[in-house]
Protein backbone atom coordinates (compact mmCIF):
# COMPACT_ATOMS: atom_id res chain seq x y z
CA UNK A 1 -26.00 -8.74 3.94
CA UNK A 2 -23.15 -8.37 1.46
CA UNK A 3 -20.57 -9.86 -0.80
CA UNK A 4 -17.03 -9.40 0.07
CA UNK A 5 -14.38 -9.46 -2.37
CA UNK A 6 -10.17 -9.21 -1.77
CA UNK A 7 -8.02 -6.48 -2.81
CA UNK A 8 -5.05 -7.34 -2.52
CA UNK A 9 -1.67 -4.87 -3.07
CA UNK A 10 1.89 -6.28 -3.34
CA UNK A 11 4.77 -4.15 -2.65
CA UNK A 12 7.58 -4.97 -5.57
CA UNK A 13 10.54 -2.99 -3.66
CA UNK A 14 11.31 -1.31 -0.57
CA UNK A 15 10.88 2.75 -0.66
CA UNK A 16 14.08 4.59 -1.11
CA UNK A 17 15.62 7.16 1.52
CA UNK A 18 15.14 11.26 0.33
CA UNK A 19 19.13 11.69 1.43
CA UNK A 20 21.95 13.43 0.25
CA UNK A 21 25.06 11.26 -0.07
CA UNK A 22 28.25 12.74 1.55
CA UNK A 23 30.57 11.21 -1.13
CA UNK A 24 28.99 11.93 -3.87
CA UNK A 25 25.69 13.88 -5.98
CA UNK A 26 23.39 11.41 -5.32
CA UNK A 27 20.10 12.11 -3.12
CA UNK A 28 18.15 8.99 -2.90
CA UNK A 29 19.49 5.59 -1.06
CA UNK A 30 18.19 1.85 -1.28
CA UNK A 31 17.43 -0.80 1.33
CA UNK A 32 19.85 -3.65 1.64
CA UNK A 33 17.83 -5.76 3.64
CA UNK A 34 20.78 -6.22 5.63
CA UNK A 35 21.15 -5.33 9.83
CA UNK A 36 24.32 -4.16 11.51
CA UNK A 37 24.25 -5.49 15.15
CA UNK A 38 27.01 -4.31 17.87
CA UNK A 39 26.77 -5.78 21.33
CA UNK A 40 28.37 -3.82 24.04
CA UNK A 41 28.17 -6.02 27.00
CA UNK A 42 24.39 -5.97 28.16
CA UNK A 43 23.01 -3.78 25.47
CA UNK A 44 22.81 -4.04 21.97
CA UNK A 45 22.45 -1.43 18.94
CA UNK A 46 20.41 -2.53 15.87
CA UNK A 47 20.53 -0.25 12.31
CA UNK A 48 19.20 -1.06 9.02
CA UNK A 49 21.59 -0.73 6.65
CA UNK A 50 21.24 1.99 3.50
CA UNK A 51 23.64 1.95 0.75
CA UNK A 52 23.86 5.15 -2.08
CA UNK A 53 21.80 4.02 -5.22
CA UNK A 54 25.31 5.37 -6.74
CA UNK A 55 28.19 5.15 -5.34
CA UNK A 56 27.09 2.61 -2.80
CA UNK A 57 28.13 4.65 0.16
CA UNK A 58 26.29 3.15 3.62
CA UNK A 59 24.16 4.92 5.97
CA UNK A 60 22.85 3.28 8.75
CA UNK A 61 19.54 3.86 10.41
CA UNK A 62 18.80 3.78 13.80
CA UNK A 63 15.85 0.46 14.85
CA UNK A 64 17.14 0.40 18.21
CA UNK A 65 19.60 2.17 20.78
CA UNK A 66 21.25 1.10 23.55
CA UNK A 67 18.48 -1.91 24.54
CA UNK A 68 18.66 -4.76 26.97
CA UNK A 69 19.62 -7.48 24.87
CA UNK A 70 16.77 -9.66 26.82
CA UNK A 71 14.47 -7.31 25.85
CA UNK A 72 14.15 -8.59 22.55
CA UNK A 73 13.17 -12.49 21.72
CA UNK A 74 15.47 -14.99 20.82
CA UNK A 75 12.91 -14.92 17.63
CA UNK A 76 13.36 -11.38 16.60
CA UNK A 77 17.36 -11.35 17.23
CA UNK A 78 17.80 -14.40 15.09
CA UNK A 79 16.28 -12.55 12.63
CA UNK A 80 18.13 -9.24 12.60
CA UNK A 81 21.37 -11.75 13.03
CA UNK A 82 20.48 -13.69 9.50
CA UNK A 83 19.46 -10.54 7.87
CA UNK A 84 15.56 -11.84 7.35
CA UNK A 85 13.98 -10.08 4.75
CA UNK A 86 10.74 -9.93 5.97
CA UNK A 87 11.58 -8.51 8.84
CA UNK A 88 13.80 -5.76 6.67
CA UNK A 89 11.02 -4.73 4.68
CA UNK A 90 8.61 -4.36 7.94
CA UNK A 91 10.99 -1.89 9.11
CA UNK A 92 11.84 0.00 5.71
CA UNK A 93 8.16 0.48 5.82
CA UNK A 94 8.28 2.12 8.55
CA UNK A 95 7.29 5.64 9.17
CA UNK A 96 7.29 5.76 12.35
CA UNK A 97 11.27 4.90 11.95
CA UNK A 98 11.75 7.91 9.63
CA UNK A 99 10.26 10.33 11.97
CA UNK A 100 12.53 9.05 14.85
CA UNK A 101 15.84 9.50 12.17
CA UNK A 102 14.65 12.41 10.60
CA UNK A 103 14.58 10.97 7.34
CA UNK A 104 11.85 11.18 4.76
CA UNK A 105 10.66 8.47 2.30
CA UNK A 106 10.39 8.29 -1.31
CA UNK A 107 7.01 6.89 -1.73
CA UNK A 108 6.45 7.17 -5.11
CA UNK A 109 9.83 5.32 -6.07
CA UNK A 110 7.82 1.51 -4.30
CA UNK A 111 6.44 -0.43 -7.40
CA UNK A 112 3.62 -2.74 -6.73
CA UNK A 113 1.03 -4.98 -8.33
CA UNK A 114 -3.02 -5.71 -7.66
CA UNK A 115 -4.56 -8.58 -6.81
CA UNK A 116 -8.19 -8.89 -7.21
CA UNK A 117 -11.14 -10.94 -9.36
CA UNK A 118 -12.21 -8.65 -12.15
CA UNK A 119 -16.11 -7.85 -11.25
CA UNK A 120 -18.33 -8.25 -14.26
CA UNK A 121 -21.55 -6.40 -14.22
CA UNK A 122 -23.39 -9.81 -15.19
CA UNK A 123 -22.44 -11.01 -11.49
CA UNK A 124 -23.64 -8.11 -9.75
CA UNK A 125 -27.07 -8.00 -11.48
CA UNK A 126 -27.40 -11.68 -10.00
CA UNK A 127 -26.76 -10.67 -6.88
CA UNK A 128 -29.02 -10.11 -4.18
CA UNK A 129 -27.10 -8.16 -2.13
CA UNK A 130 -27.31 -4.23 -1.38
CA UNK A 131 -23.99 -3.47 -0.27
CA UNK A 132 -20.82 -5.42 -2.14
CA UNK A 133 -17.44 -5.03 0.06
CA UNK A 134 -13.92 -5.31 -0.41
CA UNK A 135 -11.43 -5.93 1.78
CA UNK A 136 -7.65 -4.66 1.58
CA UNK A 137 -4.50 -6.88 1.86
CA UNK A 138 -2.09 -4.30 2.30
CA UNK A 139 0.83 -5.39 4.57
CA UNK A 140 3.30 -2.67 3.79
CA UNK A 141 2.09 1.12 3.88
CA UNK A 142 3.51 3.40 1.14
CA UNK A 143 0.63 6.18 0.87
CA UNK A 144 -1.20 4.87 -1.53
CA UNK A 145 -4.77 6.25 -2.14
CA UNK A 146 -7.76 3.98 -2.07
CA UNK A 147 -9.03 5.89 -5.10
CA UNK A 148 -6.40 4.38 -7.09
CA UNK A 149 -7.22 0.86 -5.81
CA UNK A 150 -10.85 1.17 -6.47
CA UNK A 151 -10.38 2.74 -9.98
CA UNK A 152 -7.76 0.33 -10.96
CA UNK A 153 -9.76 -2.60 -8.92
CA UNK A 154 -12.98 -1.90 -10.66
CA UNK A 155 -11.68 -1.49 -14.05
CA UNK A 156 -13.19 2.34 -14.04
CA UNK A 157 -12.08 5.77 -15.70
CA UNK A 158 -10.97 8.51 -13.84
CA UNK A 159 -14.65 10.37 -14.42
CA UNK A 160 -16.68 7.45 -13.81
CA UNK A 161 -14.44 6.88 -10.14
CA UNK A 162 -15.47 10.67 -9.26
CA UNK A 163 -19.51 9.78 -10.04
CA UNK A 164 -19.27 7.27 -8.24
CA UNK A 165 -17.95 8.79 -4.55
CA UNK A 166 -20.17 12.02 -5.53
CA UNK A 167 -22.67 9.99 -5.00
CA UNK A 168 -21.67 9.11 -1.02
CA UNK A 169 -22.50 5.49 -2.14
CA UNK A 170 -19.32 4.19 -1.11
CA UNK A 171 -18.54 3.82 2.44
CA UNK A 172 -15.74 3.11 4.72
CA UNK A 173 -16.84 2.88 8.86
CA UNK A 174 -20.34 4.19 7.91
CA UNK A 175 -19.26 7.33 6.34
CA UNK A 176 -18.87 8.13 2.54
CA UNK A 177 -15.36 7.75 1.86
CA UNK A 178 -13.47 10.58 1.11
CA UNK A 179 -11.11 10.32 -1.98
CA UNK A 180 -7.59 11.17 -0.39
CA UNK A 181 -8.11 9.09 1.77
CA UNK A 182 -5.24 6.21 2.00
CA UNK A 183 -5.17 2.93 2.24
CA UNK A 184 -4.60 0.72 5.70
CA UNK A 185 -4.36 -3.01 5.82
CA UNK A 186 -7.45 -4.74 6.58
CA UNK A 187 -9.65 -1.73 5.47
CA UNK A 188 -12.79 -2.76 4.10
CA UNK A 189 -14.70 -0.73 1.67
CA UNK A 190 -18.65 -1.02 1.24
CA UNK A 191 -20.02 -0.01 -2.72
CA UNK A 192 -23.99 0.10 -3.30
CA UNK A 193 -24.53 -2.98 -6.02
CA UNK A 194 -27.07 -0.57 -8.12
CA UNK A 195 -25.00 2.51 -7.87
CA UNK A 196 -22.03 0.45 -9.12
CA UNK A 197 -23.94 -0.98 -11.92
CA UNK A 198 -25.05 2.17 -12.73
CA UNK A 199 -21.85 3.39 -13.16
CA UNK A 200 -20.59 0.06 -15.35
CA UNK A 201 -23.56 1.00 -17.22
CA UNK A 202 -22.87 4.70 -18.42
CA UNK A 203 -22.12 4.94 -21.66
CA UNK A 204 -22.95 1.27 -22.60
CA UNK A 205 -26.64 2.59 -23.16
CA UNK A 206 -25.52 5.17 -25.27
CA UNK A 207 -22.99 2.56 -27.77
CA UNK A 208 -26.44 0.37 -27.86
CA UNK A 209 -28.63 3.14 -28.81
CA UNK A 210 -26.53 4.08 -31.61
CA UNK A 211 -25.73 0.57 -32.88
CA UNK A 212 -29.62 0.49 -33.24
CA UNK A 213 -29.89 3.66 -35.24
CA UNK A 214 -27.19 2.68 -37.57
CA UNK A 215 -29.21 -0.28 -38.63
């Protein structure tokens, strides 16, 4: 049996493009959110639209080519038609769509926040439970590790994060987790309860001990 807990990551901004603008110095564009659509009697092109974080220059990347226009719902073509932002930042996401343009993705540029209940060694000493999991909400991929969700969900240093996979008590599908490894939505991440209170505990033992020779 075991305790589940959410972490939950929330992209702030779309990644920007690793591409060199033609008009002028400038090697990085942004997402507009916007779609160019051109109908040419049964088939339809579809780009996402990229504009020059300086100069504003456009380049347009490729969703889809030369397609049956019934081939896509009457859903999904309102959407590209009213420029849906959720449905913009699904495909700016996309890496599959930057290995079919050629065009590479600056991860590191996507800002993002965590959502999660801070976990308070009090709570897991009243738990019964051997295994405590949490679960990642994690909708749009941008390479992030899960070592820097579980050190920043956990409220750990960088040491006491590297004790704690050492000790192959943290597991993802059965198997110690490795620490590159990165994050997919809906991944869910097992953590003995004593090994992670033995962690929370390092160094607390020590402050006590010398609070009580000080007296």
């Amino acid at each position: 049996m075991s305790t589940q807990y959410i972490w939950e990551v929330k992209a702030k901004n779309t990644p920007l493009l690793k591409k060199k603008c033609n008009h002028c110095n400038s090697e990085r564009f942004h997402c507009s959110d916007k779609f160019r659509l051109n109908a040419q009697k049964k088939n339809i092109d579809i780009w996402l639209i990229y504009r020059c974080v300086k100069c504003n220059n456009t380049y347009n990347m490729t969703v889809f080519s030369r397609i049956r226009t019934e081939s896509i719902s009457k859903e999904i073509f309102n959407k590209f038609s009213e420029n849906n932002t959720e449905i913009a930042w699904e495909y700016a996401f996309s890496q599959e769509l930057k290995r079919k343009n050629s065009v590479e993705a600056d991860w590191e540029s996507v800002e993002y926040e965590m959502v999660y209940d801070k976990l308070l060694v009090e709570n897991l000493m009243s738990m019964d439970d051997e295994m405590i999991s949490f679960q990642m909400q994690y909708p749009f991929d941008f390479n992030l590790r899960i070592s820097t969700v579980i050190r920043t969900c956990l409220g750990i240093s960088s040491s006491k994060l590297n004790l704690l996979l050492d000790s192959d008590k943290v597991y993802f599908n059965g198997k110690p987790l490795q620490k590159k490894y990165k994050c997919k939505n809906g991944d869910t991440i097992k953590i003995n309860r004593q090994e992670l209170i033995n962690i929370y505990l390092i160094g607390k033992e020590e402050l006590f001990l010398n609070a009580v020779e000080d007296k």
